[in-house]
Protein backbone atom coordinates (compact mmCIF):
# COMPACT_ATOMS: atom_id res chain seq x y z
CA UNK A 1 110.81 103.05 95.89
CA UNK A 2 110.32 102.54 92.48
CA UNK A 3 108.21 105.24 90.49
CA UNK A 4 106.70 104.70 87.12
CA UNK A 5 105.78 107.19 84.33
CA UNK A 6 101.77 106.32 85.26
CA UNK A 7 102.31 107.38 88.56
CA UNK A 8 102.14 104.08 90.10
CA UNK A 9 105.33 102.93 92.09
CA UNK A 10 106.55 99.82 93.73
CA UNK A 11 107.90 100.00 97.21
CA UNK A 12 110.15 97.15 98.19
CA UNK A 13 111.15 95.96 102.22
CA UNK A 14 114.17 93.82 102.77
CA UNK A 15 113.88 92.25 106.29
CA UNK A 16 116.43 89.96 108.31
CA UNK A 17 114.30 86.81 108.94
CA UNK A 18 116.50 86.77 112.64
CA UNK A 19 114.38 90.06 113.46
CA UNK A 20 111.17 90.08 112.37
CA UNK A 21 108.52 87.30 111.10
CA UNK A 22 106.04 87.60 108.49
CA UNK A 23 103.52 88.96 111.13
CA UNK A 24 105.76 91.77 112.50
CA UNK A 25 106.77 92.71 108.93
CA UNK A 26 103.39 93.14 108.03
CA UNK A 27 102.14 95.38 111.23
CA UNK A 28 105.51 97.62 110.39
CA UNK A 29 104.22 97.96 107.33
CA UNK A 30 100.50 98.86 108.30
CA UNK A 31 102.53 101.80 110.91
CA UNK A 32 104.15 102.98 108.35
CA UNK A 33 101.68 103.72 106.22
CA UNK A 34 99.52 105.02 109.25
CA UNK A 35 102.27 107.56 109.99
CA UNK A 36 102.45 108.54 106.07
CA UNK A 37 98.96 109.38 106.48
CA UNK A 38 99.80 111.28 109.81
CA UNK A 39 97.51 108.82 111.85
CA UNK A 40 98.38 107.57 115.52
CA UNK A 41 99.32 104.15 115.34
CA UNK A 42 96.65 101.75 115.85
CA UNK A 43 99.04 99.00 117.57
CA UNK A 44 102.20 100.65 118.92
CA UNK A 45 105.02 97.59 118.66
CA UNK A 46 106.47 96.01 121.87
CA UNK A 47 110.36 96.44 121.59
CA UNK A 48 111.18 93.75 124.52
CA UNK A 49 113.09 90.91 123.00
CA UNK A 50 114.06 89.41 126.29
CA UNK A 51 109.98 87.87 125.94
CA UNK A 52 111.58 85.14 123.87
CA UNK A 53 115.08 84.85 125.68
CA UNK A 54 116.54 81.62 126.23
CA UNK A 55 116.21 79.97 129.98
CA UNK A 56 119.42 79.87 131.80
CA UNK A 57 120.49 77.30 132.20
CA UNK A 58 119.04 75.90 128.98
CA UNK A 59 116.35 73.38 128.88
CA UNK A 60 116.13 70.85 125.87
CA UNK A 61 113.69 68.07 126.39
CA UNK A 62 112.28 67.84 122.64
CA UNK A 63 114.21 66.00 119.84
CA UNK A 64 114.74 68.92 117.57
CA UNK A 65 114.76 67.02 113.89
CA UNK A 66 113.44 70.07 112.40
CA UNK A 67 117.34 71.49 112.49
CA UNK A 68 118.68 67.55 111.31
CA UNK A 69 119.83 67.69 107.69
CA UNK A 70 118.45 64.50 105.21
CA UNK A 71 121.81 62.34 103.98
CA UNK A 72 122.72 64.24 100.66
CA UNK A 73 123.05 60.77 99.24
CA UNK A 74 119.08 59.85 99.52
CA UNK A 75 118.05 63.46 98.23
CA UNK A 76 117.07 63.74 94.20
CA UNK A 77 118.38 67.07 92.78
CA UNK A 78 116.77 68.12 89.69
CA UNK A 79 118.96 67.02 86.21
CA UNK A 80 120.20 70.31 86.08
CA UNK A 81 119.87 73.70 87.53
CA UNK A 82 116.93 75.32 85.32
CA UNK A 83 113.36 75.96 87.19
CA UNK A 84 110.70 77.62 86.49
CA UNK A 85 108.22 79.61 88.34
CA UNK A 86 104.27 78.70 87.88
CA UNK A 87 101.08 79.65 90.36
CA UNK A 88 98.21 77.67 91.26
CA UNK A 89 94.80 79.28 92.34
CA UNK A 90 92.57 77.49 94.25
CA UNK A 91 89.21 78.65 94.67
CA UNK A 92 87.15 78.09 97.83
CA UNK A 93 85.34 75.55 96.36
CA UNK A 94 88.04 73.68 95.64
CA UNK A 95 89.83 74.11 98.69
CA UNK A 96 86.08 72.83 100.03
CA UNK A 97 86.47 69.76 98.06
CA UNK A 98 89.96 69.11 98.85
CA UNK A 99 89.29 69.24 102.43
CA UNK A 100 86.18 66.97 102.08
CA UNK A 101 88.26 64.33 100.01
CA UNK A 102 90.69 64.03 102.74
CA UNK A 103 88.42 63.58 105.41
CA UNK A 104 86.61 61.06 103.23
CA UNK A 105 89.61 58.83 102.62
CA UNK A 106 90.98 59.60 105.85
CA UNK A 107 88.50 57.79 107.89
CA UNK A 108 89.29 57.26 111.03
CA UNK A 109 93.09 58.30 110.33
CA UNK A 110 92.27 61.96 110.71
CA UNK A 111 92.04 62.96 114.39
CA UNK A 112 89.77 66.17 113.63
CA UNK A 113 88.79 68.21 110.55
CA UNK A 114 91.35 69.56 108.24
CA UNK A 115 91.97 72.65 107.44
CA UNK A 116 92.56 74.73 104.45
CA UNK A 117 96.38 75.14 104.98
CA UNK A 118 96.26 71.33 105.70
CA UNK A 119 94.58 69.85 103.35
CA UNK A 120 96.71 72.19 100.46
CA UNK A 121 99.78 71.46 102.59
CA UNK A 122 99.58 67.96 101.91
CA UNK A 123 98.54 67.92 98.62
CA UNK A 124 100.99 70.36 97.01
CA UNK A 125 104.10 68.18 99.48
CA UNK A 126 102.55 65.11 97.96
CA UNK A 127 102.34 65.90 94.17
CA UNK A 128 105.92 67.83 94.50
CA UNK A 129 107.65 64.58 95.82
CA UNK A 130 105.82 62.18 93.00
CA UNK A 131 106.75 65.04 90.39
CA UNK A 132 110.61 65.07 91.58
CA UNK A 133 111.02 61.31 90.76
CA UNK A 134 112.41 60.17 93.98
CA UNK A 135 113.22 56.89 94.78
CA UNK A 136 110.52 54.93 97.10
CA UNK A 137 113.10 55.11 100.29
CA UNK A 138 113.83 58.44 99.83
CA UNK A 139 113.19 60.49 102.77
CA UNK A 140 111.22 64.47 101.96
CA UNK A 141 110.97 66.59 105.08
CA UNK A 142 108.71 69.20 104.93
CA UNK A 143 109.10 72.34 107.05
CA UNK A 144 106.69 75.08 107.47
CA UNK A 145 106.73 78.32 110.42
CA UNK A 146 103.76 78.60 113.43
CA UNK A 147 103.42 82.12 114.82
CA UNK A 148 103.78 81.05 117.80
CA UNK A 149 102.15 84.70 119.77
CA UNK A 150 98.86 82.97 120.89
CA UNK A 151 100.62 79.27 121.98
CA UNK A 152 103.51 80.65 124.18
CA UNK A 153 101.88 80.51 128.11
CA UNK A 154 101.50 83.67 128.49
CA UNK A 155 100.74 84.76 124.52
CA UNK A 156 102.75 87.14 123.23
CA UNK A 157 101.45 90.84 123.85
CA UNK A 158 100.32 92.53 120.80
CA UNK A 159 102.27 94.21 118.86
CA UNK A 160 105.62 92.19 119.70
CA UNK A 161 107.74 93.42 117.02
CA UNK A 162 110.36 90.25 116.92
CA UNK A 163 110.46 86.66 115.61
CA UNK A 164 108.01 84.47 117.17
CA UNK A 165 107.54 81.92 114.47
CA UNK A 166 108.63 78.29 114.91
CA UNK A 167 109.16 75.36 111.91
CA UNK A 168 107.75 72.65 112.82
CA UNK A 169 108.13 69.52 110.60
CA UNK A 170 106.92 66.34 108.85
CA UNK A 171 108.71 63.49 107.77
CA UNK A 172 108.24 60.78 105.45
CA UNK A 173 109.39 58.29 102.76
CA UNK A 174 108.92 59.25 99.38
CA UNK A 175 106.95 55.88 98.23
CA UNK A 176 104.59 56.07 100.95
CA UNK A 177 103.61 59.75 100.67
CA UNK A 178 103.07 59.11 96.87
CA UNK A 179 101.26 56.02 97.20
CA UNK A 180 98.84 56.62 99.92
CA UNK A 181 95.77 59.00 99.56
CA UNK A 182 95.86 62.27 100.65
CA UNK A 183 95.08 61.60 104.16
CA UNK A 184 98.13 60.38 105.01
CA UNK A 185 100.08 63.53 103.90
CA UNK A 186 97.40 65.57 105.78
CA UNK A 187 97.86 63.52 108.54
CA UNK A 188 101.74 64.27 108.70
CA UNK A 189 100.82 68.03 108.49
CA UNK A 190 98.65 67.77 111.60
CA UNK A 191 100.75 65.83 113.58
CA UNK A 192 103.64 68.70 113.01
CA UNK A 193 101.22 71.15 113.84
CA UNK A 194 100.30 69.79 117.00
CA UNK A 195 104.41 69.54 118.21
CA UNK A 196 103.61 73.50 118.75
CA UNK A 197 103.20 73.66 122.57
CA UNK A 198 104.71 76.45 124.75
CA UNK A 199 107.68 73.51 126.20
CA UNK A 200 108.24 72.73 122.63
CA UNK A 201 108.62 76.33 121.43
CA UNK A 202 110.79 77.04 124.65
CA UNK A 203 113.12 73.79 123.73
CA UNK A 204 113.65 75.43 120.14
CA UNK A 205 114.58 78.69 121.48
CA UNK A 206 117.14 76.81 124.01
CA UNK A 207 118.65 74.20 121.62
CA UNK A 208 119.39 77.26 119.12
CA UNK A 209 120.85 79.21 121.77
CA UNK A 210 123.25 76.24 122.50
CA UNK A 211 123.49 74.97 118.87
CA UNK A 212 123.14 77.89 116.65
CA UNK A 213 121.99 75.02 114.26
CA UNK A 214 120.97 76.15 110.74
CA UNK A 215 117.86 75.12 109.21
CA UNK A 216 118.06 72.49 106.49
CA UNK A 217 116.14 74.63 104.05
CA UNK A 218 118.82 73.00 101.04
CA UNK A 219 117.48 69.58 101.87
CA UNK A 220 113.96 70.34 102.60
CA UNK A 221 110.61 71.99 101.50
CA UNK A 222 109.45 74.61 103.00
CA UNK A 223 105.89 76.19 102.57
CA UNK A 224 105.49 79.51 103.64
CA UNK A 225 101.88 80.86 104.22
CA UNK A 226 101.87 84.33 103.06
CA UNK A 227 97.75 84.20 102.96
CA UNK A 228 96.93 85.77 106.47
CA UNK A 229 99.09 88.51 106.42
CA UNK A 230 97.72 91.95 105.19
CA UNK A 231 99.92 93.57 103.37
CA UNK A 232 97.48 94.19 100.52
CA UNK A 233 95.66 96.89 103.32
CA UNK A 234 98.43 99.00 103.30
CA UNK A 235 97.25 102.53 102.47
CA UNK A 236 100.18 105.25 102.19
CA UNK A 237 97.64 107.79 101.23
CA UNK A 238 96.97 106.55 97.63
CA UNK A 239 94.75 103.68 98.55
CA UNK A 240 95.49 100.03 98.97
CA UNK A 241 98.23 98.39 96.88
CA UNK A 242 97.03 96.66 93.74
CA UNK A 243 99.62 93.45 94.45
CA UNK A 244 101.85 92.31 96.76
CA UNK A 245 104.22 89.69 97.19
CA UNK A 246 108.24 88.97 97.40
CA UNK A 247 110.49 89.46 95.00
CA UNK A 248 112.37 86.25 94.93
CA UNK A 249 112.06 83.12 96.84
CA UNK A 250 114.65 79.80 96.41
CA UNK A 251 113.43 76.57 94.59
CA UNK A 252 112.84 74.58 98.03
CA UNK A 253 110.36 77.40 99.61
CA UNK A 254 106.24 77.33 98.29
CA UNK A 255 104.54 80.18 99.04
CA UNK A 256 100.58 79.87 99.90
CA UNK A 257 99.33 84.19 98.66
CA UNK A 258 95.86 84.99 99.18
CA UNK A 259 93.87 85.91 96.17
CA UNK A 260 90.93 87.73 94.53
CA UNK A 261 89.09 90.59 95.70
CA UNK A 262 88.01 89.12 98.57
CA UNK A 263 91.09 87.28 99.80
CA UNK A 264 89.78 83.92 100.01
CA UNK A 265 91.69 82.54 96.95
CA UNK A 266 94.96 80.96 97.41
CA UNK A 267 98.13 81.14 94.97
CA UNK A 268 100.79 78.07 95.18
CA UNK A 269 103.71 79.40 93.61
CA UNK A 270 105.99 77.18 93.41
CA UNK A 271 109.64 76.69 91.05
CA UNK A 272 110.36 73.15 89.82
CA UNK A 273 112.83 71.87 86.68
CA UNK A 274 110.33 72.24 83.73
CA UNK A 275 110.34 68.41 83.59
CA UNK A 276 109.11 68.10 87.00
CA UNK A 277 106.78 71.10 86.45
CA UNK A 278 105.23 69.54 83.79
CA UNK A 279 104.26 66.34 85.75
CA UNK A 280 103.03 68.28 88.61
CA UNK A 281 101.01 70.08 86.35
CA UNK A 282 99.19 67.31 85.59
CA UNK A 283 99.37 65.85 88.93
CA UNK A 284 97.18 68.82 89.88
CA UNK A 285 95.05 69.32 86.81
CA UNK A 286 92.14 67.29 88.07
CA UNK A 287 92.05 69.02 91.26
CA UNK A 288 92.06 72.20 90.40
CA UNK A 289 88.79 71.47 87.72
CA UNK A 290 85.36 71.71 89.22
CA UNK A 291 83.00 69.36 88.21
């Protein structure tokens, strides 16, 4: 804890990623402040890791590409190592339009509506890859974590204080995803999404167990979605925080943080070389403008 001479303070969590996920973070963060304020907790966490234990013997029947690295040779590093940070708000009504214009140039290529996530997903994977430069062949896998508590068969209890996420992914060449409209990236997005079934998830768990395979964060993107978890409720006994938010994230993660007083805002922050920044500025500029 960090105090300052206003009498605000910061308090700062570091958590192993291999123990807890965003959601279990967050709920040890809401008991926390429930026992500061000497308050029973309002969802006692389930300790039982063996819920998500591997199957002996193990069972892999899904090709696991999420865990495949891309060829270093087809992969477009930035000129030099300088980035900078920038955020992006979008407003429900934009986030309204956005999903609209995807649908609208999707046609029939969309199997169902699109959501928020989706239709942002795509766009920010879509104007990052055009912004970076890379060649038309060049292949841009992009990763992003399902809490998986409500898809395993049976869901997770509540409460399960563990890691139950899963990255799913999405493929494709660089040219294509530039040059096609928006659909197509949204498209990608759902079809990752809908990989999450409980024999998937299960194959994960086993092909790490036998594997220990890291995850090709390096050579992907990664978008984490920081917007449905509630840290911002967190009352100690001095009220609810004014911000939260992490404290440092790597180049290849985007982070998706709720926004406004009502939490229906989103922030892209995102780190880029300022060259590449600059393009995906404007990349984004007429999206972000409501007309």
């Amino acid at each position: 804890m960090t105090k300052f001479e206003c009498g605000g303070f910061v308090l700062g969590l570091g958590v192993n990623h291999c123990m807890l996920d965003g959601v279990a973070a967050m709920e040890f963060v809401n008991s926390w402040a429930e026992t500061a304020r000497v308050l029973p907790l309002s969802n006692p966490p389930i300790l039982d890791r063996s819920i998500l234990a591997a199957r002996v013997p193990p069972i892999i029947n899904h090709p696991h590409t999420e865990f495949q690295d891309i060829d270093e040779k087809v992969i477009s590093p930035d000129a030099d190592n300088v980035v900078i940070q920038r955020s992006f708000c979008f407003s429900p009504d934009i986030l309204e339009r956005l999903k609209k214009k995807a649908m609208a140039d999707g046609g029939t290529l969309l199997p169902r509506q699109c959501t928020s996530f989706e239709a942002l997903s795509g766009l920010v994977w879509k104007a990052r890859t055009e912004s970076m430069d890379m060649k038309p062949e060049q292949k841009t896998k992009l990763l992003f974590p399902v809490d998986g508590r409500a898809k395993f068969k049976p869901p997770l209890p509540r409460g399960y204080m563990g890691n139950s996420i899963v990255l799913t992914f999405a493929l494709a060449e660089a040219g294509q995803l530039r040059d096609k409209p928006l659909s197509n990236a949204v498209r990608h997005v759902q079809d990752a999404i809908a990989l999450v079934t409980d024999d998937y998830m299960r194959s994960a768990i086993d092909f790490f167990e036998v594997t220990r395979s890291p995850m090709p964060f390096a050579t992907s993107l990664t978008i984490a979605q920081w917007s449905r978890l509630s840290f911002h409720t967190s009352d100690f006994g001095w009220g609810e925080p004014v911000h939260t938010g992490p404290v440092y994230y790597p180049k290849e993660i985007i982070l998706f943080l709720s926004h406004g007083e009502d939490r229906t805002s989103i922030n892209v922050l995102l780190k880029l070389s300022p060259k590449a920044m600059q393009k995906f500025e404007e990349i984004l500029k007429p999206e972000l403008e409501l007309n």
